[in-house]
C-alpha atoms as a PDB file:
ATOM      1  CA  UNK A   1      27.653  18.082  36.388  1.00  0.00           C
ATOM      2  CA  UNK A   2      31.128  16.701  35.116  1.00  0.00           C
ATOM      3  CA  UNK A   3      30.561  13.135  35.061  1.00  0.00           C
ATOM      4  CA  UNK A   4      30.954  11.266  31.888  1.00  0.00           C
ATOM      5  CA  UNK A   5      27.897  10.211  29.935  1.00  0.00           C
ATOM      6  CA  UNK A   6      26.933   7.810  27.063  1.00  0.00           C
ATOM      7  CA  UNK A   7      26.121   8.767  23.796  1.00  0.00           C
ATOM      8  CA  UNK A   8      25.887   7.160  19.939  1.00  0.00           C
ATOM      9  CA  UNK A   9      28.203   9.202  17.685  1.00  0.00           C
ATOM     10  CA  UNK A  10      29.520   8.768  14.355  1.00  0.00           C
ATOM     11  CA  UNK A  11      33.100   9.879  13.821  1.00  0.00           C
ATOM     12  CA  UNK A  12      33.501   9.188  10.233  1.00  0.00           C
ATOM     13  CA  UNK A  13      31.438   7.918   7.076  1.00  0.00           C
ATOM     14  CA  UNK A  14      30.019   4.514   8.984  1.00  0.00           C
ATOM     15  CA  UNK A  15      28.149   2.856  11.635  1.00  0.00           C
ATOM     16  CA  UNK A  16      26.952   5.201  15.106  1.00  0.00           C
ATOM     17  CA  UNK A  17      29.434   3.906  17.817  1.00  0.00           C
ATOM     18  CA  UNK A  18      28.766   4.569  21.543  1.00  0.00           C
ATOM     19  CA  UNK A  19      31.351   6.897  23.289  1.00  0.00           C
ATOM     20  CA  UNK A  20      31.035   8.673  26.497  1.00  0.00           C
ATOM     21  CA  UNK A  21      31.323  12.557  26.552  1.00  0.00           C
ATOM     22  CA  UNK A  22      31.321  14.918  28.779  1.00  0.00           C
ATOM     23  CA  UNK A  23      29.552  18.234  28.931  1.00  0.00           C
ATOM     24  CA  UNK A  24      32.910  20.093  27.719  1.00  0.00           C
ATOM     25  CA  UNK A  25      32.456  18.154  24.681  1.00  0.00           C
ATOM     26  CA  UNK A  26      29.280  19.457  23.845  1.00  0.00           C
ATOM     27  CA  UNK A  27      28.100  22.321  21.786  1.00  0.00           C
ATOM     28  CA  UNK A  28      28.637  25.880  23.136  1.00  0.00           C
ATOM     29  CA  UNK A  29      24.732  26.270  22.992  1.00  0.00           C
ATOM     30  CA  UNK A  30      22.514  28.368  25.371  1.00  0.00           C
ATOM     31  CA  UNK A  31      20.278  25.660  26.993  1.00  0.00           C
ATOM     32  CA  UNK A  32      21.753  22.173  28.568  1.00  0.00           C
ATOM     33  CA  UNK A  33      18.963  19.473  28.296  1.00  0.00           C
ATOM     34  CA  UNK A  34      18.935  16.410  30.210  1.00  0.00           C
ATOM     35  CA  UNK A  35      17.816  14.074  28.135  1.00  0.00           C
ATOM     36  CA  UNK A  36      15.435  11.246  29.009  1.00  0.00           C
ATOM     37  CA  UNK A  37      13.954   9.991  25.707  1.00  0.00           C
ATOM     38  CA  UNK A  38      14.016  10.089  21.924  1.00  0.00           C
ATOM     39  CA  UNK A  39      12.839   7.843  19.657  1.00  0.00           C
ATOM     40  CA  UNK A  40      13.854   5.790  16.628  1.00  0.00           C
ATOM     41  CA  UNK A  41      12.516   7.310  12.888  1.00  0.00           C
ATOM     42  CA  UNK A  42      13.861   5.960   9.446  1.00  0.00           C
ATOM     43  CA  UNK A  43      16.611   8.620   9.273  1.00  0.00           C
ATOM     44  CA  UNK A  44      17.812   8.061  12.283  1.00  0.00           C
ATOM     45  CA  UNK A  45      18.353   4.324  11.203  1.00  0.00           C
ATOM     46  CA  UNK A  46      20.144   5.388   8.362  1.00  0.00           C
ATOM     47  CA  UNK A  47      21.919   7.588  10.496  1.00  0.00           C
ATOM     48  CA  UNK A  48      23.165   4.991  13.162  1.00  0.00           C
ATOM     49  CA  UNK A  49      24.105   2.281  10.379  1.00  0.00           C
ATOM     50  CA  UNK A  50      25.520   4.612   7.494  1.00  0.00           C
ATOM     51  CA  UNK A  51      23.566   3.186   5.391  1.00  0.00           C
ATOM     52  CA  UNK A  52      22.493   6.738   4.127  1.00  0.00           C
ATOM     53  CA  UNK A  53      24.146  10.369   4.201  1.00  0.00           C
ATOM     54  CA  UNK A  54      22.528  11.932   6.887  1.00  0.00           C
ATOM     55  CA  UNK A  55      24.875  13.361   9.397  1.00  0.00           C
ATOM     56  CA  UNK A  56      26.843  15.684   6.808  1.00  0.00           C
ATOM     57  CA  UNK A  57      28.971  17.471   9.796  1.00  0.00           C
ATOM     58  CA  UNK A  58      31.362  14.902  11.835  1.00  0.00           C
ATOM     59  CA  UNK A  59      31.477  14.225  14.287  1.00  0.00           C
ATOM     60  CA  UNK A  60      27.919  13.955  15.087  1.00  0.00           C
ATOM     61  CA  UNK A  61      25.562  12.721  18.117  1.00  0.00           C
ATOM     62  CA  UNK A  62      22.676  11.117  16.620  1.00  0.00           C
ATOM     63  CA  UNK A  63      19.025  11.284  17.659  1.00  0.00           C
ATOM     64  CA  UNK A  64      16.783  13.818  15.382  1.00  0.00           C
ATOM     65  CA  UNK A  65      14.340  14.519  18.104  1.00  0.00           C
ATOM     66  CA  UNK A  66      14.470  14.366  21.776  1.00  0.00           C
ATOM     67  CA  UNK A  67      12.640  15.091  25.116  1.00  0.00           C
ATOM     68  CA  UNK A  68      14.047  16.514  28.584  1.00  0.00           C
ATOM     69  CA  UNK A  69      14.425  18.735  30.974  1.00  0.00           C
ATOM     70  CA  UNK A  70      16.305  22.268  30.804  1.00  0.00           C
ATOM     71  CA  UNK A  71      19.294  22.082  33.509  1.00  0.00           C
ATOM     72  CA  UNK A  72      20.546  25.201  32.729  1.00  0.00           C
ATOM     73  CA  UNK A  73      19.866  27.997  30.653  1.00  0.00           C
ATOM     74  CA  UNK A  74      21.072  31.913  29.206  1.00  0.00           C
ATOM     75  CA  UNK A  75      17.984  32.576  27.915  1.00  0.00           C
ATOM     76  CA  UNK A  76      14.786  33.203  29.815  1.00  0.00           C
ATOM     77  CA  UNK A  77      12.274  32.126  28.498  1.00  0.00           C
ATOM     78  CA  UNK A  78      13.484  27.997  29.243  1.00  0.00           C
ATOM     79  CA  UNK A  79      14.071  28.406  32.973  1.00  0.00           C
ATOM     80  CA  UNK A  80      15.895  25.424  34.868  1.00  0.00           C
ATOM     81  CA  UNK A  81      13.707  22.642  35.565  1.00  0.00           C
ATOM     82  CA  UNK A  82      10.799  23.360  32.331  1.00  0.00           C
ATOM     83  CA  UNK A  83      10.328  20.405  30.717  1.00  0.00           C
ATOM     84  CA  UNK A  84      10.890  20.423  26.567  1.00  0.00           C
ATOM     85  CA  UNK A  85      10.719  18.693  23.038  1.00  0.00           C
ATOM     86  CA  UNK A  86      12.901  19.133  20.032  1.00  0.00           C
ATOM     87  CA  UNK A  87      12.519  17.713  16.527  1.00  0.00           C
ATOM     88  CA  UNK A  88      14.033  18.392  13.287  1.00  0.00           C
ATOM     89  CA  UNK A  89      16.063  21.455  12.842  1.00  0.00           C
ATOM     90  CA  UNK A  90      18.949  19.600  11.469  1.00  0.00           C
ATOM     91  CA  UNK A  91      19.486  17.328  14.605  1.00  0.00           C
ATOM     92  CA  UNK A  92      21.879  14.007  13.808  1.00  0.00           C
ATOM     93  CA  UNK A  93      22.332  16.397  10.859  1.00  0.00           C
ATOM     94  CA  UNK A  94      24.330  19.468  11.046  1.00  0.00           C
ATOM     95  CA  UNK A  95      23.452  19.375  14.790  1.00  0.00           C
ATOM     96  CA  UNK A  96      24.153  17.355  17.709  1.00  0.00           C
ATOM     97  CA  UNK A  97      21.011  15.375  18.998  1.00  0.00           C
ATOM     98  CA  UNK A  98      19.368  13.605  21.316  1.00  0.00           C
ATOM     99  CA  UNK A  99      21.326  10.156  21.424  1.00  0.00           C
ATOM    100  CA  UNK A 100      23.027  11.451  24.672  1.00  0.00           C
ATOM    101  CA  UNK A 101      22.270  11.826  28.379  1.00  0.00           C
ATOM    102  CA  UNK A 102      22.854  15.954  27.541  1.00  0.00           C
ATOM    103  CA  UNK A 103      23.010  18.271  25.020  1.00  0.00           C
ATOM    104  CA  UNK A 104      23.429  21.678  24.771  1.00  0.00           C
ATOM    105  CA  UNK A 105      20.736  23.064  22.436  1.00  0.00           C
ATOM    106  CA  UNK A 106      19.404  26.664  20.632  1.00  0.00           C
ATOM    107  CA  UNK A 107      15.933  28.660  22.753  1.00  0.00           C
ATOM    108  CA  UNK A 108      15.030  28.673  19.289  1.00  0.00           C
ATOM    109  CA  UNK A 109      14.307  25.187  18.773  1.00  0.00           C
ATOM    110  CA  UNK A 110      12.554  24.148  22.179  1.00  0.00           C
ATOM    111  CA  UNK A 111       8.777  23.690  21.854  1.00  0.00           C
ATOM    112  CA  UNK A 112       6.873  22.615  25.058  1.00  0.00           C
ATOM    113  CA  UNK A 113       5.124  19.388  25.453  1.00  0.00           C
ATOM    114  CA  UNK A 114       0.970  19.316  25.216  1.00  0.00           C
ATOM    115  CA  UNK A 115      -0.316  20.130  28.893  1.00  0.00           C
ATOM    116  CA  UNK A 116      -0.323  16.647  30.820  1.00  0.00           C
ATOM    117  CA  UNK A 117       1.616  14.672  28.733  1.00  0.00           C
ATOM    118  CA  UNK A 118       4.601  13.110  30.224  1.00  0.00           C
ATOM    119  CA  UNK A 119       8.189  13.241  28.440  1.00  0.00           C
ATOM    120  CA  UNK A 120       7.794   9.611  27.364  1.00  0.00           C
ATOM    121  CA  UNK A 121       4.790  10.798  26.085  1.00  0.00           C
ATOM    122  CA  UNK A 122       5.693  13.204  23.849  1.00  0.00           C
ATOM    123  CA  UNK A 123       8.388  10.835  22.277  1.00  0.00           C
ATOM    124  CA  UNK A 124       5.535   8.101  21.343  1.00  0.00           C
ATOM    125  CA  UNK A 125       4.245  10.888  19.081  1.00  0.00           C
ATOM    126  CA  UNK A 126       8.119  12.411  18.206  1.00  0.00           C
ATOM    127  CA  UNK A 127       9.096  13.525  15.299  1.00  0.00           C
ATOM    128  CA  UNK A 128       6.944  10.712  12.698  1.00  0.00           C
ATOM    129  CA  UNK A 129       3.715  12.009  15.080  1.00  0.00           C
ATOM    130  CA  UNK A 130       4.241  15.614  14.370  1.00  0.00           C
ATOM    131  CA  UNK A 131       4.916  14.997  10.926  1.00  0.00           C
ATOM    132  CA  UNK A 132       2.071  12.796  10.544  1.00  0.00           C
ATOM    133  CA  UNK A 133      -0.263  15.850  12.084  1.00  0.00           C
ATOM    134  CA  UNK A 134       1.341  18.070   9.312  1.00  0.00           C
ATOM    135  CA  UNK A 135      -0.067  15.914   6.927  1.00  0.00           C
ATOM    136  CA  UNK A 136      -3.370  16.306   8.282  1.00  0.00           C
ATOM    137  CA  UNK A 137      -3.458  19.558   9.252  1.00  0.00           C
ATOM    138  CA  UNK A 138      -2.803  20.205   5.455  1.00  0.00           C
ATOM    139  CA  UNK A 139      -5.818  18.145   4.341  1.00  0.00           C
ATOM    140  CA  UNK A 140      -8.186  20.061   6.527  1.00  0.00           C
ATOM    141  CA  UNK A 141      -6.395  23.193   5.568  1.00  0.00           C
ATOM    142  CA  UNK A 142      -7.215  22.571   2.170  1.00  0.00           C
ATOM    143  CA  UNK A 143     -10.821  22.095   2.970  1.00  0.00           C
ATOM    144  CA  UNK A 144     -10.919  18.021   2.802  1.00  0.00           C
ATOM    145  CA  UNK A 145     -14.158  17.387   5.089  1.00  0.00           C
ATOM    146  CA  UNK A 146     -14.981  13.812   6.309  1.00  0.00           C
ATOM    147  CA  UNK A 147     -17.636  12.951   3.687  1.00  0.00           C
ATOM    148  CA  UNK A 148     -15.403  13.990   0.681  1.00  0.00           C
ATOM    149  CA  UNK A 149     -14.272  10.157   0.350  1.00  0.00           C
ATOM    150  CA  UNK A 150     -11.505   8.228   1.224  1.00  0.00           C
ATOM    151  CA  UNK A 151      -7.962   8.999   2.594  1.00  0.00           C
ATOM    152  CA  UNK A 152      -5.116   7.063   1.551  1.00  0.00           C
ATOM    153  CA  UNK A 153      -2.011   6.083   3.897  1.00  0.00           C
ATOM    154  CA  UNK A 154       1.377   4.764   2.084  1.00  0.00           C
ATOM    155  CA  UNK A 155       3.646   3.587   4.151  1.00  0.00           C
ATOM    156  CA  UNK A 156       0.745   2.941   6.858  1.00  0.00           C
ATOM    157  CA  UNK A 157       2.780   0.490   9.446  1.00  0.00           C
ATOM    158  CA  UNK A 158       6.046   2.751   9.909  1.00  0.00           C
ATOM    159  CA  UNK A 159       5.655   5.556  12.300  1.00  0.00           C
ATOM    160  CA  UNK A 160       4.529   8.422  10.534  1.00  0.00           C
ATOM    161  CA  UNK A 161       1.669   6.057   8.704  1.00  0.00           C
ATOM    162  CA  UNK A 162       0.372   4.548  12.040  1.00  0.00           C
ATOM    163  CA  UNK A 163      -0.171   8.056  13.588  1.00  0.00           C
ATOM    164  CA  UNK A 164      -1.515   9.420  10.363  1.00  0.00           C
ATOM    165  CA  UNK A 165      -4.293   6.568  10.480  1.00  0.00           C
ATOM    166  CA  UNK A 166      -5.046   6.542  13.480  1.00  0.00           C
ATOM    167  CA  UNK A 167      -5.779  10.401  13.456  1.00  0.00           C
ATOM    168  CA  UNK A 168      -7.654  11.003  10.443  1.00  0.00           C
ATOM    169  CA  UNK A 169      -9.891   7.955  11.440  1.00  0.00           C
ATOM    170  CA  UNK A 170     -10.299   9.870  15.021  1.00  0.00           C
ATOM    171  CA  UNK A 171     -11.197  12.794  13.199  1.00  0.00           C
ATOM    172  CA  UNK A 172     -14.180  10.914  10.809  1.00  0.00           C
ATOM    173  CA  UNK A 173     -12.056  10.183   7.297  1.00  0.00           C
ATOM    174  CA  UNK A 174     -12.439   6.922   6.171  1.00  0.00           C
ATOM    175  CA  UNK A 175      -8.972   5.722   6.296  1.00  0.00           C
ATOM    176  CA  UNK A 176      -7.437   3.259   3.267  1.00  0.00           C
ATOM    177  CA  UNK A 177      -3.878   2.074   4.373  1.00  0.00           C
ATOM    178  CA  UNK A 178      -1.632   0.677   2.323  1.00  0.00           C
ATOM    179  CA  UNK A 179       1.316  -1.474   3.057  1.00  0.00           C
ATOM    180  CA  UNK A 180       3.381  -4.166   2.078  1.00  0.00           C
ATOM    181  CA  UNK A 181       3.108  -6.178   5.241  1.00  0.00           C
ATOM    182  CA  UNK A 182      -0.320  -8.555   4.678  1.00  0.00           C
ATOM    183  CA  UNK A 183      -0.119  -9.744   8.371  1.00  0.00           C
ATOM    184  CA  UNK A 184      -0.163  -6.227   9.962  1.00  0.00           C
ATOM    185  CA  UNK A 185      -3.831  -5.989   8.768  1.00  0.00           C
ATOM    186  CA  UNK A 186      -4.991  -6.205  11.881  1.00  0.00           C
ATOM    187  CA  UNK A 187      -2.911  -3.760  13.262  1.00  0.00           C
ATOM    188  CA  UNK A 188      -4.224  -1.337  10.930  1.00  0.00           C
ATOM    189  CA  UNK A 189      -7.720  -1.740  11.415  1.00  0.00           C
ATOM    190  CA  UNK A 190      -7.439  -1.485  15.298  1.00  0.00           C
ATOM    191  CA  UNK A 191      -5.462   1.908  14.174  1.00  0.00           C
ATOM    192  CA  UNK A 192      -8.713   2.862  12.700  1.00  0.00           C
ATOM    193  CA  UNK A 193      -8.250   2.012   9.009  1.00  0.00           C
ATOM    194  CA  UNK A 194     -11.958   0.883   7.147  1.00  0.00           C
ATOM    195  CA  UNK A 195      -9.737  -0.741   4.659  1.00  0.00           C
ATOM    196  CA  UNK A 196      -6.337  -1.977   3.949  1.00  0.00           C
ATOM    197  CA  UNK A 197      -4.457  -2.353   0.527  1.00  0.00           C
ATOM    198  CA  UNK A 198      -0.845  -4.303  -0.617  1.00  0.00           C
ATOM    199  CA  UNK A 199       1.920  -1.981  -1.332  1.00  0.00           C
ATOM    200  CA  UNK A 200       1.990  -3.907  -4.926  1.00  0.00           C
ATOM    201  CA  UNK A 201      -1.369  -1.707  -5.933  1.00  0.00           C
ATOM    202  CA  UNK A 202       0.485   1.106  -6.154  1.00  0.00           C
ATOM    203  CA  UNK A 203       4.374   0.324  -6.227  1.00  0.00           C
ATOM    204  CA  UNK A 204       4.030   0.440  -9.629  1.00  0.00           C
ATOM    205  CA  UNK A 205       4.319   3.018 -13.003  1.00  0.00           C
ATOM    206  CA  UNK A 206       0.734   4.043 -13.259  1.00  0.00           C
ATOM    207  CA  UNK A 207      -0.982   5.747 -16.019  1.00  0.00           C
ATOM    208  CA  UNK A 208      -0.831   9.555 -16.368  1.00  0.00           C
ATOM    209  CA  UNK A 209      -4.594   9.304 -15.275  1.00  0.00           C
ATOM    210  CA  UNK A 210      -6.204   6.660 -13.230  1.00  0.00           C
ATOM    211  CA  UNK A 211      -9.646   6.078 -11.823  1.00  0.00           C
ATOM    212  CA  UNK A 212     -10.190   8.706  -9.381  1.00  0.00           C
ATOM    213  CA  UNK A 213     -10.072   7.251  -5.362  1.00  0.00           C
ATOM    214  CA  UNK A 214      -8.720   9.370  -3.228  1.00  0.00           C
ATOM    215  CA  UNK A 215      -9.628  12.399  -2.008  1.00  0.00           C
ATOM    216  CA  UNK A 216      -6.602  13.189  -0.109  1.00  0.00           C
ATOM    217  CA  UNK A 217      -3.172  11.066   0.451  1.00  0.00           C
ATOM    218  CA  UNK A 218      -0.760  10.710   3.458  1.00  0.00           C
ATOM    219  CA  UNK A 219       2.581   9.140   1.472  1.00  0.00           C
ATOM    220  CA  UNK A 220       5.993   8.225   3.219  1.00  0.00           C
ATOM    221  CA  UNK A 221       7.142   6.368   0.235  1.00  0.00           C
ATOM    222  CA  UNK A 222       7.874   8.190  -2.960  1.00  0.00           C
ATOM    223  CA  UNK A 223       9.118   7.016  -6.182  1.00  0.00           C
ATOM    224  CA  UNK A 224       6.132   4.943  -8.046  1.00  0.00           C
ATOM    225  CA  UNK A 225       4.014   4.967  -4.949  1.00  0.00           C
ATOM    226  CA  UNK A 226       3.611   8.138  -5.020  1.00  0.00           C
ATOM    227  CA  UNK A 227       2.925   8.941  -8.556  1.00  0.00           C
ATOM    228  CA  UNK A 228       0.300   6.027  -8.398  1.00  0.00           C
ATOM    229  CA  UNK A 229      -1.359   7.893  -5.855  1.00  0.00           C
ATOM    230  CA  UNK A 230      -1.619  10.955  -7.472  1.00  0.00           C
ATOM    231  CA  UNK A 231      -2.837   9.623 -10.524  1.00  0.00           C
ATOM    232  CA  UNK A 232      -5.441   8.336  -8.519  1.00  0.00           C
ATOM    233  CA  UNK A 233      -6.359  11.080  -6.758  1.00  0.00           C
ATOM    234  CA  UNK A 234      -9.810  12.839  -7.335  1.00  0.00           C
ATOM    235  CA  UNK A 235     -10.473  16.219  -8.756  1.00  0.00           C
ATOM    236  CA  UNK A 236      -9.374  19.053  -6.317  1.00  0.00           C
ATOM    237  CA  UNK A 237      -7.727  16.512  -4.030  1.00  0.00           C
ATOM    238  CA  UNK A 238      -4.305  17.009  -2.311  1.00  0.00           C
ATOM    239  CA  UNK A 239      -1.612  14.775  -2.206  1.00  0.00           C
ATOM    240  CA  UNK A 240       0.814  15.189   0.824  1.00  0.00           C
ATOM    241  CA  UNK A 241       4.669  13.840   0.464  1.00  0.00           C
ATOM    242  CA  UNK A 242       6.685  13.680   3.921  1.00  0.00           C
ATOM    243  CA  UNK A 243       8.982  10.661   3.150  1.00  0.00           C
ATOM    244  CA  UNK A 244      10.413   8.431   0.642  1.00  0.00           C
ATOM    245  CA  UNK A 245      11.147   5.052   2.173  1.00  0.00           C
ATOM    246  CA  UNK A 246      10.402   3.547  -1.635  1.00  0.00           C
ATOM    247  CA  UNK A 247      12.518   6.303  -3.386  1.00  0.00           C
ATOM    248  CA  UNK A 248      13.485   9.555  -4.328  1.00  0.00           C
ATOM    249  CA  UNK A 249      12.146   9.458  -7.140  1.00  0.00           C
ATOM    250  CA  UNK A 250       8.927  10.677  -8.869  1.00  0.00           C
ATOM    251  CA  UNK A 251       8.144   9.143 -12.176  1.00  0.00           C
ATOM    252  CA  UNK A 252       5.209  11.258 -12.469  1.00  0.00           C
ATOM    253  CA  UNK A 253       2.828  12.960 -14.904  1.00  0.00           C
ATOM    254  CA  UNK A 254       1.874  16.407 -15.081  1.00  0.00           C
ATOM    255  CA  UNK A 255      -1.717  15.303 -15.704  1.00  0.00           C
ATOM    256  CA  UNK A 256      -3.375  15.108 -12.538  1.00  0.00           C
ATOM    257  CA  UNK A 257      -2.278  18.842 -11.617  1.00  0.00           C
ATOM    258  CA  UNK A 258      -3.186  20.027 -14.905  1.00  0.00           C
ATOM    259  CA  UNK A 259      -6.116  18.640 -15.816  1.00  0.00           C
ATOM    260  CA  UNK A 260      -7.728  17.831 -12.183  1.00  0.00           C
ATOM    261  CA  UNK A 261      -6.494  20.324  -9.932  1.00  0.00           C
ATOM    262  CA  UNK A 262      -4.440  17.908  -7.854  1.00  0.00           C
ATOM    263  CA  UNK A 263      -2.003  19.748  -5.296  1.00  0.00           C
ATOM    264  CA  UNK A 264       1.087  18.028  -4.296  1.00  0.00           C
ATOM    265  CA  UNK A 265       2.142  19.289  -1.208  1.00  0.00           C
ATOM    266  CA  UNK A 266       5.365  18.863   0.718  1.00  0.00           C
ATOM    267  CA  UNK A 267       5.310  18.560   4.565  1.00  0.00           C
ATOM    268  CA  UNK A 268       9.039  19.338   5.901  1.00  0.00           C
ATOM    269  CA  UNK A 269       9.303  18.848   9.146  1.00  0.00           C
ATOM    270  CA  UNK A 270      12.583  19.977   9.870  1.00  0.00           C
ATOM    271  CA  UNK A 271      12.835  23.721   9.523  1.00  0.00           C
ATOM    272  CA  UNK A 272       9.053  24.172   9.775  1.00  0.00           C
ATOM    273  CA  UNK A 273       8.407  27.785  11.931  1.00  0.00           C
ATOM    274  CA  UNK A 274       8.207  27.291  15.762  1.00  0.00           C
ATOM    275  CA  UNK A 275       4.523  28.555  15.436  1.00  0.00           C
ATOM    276  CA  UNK A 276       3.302  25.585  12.852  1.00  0.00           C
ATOM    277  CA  UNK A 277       5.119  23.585  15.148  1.00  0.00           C
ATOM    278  CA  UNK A 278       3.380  24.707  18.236  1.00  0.00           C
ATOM    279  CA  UNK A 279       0.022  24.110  16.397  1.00  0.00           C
ATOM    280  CA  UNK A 280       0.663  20.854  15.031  1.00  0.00           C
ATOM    281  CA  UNK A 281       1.755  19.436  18.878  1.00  0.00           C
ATOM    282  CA  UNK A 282      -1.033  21.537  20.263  1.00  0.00           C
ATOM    283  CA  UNK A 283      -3.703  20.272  17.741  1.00  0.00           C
ATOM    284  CA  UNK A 284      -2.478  16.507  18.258  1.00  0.00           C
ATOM    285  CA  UNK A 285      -2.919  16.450  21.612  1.00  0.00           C
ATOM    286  CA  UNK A 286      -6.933  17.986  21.399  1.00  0.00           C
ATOM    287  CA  UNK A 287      -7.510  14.742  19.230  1.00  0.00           C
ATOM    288  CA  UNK A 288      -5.697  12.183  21.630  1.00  0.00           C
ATOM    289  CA  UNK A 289      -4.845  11.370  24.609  1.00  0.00           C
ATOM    290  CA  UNK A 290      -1.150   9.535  25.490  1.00  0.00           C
ATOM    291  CA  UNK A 291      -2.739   6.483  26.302  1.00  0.00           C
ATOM    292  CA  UNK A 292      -3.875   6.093  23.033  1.00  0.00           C
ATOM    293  CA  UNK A 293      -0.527   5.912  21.350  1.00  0.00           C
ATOM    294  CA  UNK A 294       0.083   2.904  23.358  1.00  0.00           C
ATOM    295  CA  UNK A 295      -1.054   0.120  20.729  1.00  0.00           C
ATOM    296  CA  UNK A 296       1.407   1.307  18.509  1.00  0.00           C
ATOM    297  CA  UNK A 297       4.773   2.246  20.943  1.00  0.00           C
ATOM    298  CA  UNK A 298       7.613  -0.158  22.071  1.00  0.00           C
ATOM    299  CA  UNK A 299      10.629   0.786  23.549  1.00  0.00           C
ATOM    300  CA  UNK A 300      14.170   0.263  23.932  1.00  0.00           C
ATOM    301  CA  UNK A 301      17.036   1.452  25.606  1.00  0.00           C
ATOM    302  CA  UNK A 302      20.132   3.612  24.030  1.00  0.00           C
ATOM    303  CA  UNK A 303      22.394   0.747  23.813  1.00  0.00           C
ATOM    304  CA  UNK A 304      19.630  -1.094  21.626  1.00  0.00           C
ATOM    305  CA  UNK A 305      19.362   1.271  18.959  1.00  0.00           C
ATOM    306  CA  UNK A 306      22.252   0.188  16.748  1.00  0.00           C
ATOM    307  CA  UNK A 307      20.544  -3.720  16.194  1.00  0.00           C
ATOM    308  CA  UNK A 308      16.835  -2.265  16.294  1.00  0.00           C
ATOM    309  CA  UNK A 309      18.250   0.223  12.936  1.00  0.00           C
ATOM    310  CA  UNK A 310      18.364  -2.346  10.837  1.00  0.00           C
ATOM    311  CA  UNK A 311      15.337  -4.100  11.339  1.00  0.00           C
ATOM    312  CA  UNK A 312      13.479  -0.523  11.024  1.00  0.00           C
ATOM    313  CA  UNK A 313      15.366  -0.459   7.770  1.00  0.00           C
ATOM    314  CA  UNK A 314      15.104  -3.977   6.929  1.00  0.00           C
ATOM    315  CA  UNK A 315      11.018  -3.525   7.584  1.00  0.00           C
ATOM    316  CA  UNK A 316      10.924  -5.518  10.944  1.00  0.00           C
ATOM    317  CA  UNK A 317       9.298  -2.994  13.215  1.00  0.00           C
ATOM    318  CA  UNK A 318       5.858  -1.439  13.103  1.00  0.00           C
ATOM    319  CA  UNK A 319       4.841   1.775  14.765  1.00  0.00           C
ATOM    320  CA  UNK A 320       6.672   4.103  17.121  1.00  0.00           C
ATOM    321  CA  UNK A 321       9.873   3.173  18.975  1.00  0.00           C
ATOM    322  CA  UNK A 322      10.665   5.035  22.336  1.00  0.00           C
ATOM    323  CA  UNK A 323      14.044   5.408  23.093  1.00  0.00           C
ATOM    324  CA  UNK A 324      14.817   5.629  27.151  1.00  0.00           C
ATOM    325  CA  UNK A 325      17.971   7.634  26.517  1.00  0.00           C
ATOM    326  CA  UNK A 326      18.357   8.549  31.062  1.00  0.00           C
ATOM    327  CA  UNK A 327      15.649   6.468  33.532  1.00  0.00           C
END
């Protein structure tokens, strides 16, 4: 296998260009992966445009999560031929990812797909899907039952909000998802949400107490967003941060962890242990199956991904984008 290959790489501060490698060029990494599909999250956008620091070692392949199979291997426990997932552990980051027919890869970060889903499959849920069942494996953790009131979703039309709505509703929460896009409304009720609400409710300073709503929160937005929610959130609730597509920022009050037991808890996805890992892809699959992620899944093809990054960023897409990195 020394035939050249495409791949998106960024070379210096910048836009992703395509190059093609070969597998000298790769990392000197235990397991080679052929790669047939990724997908496209928010920080890979930034990634591929430059329009934020992600890839802080140059030069880097982009792609934070990918799906393949092993084609060879040191290490056995990932014989040649087992199919595997990878998300997060600094991929398009510090390490080369999955925007590439191969890549050479750590045992250490492989996970294996839920029993009968299909590569493709896996990458419909990718790295927003997981994330999104960290949320909500946090809210049952912290003992949020169905009947305790409604869960809000920020951010509900981007990846990690679609699959965060549609599982809590599968689950029995009455979902409330917000978003600034008024005509995806209907998208979000056939997601499962009982309610929608416009980003503008909450993209706002709120009070350092506000009516109590929300028994538990799924935000990807940060910055006012996400202090409105918590403001908002009842006594004893939890509040759980995985993104900030608003902002950084968090121009917050103590109040609602002082005074109502509010827990803000932060869902990283990247480094998370291989064991939470397994549980969250394990646990996702027991509540669907890979036909249901189909209503919110499009896909594209490598060479589409530099365009289709700035309408993520630019709020044009909805949902889960598939990348067919090898047919």
């Amino acid at each position: 296998m020394t035939h050249p290959f495409p791949a998106l790489v960024v070379r210096s501060p910048g836009p992703a260009r395509p190059e093609v490698l070969t597998l000298t060029d790769l990392p000197a990494l235990p397991v080679l992966v052929e790669v047939a599909c990724s997908t496209l999250n928010y920080k890979d956008a930034l990634a591929l445009t430059g329009r934020g620091p992600i890839c802080r070692r140059l030069p880097m392949v982009c792609g934070i999560d990918l799906a393949g199979v092993v084609r060879e291997s040191a290490d056995a426990r990932w014989p040649v031929g087992t199919p595997v997932l990878v998300n997060g552990f600094g991929l398009s980051e510090t390490e080369w990812g999955g925007y590439s027919h191969f890549q050479r890869l750590r045992a250490e970060w492989l996970v294996r797909p839920p029993v009968d889903w299909s590569l493709a499959d896996t990458m419909a849920l990718g790295t927003a899907g997981y994330t999104a069942m960290l949320c909500v494996q946090a809210i049952r953790d912290h003992g949020v039952t169905v009947d305790a009131g409604p869960i809000l979703v920020t951010g509900a039309t981007g990846g990690v909000g679609s699959v965060a709505v549609m599982l809590l509703a599968r689950l029995g929460y009455r979902v409330v998802a917000s978003s600034g896009r008024p005509s995806l409304q209907d998208y979000l009720r056939g997601l499962g949400a009982a309610e929608t609400l416009e980003r503008a409710a909450l993209d706002r300073l709120p009070r350092p107490l506000e009516r109590e709503q929300w028994a538990a929160v799924v935000d990807c937005v940060g910055g006012p967003t996400l202090a409105t929610a918590c403001a908002q959130t009842c006594y004893g609730g939890i509040v759980t941060a995985c993104g900030l597509a608003g902002s950084a920022e968090l121009p917050a009050s103590v109040m609602p962890f002082i005074l109502r037991g509010v827990t803000l808890k932060g869902i990283d996805s990247v480094m998370a242990p291989l064991a939470v890992r397994q549980r969250a892809w394990d646990e996702v699959a027991s509540v669907l199956a890979p036909g249901d992620l189909a209503g919110v899944t499009s896909s594209a093809r490598l060479e589409d991904l530099p365009a289709l990054a700035h309408d993520l960023l630019d709020g044009r897409l909805k949902g889960r984008l598939v990348v067919t990195v090898r047919e």
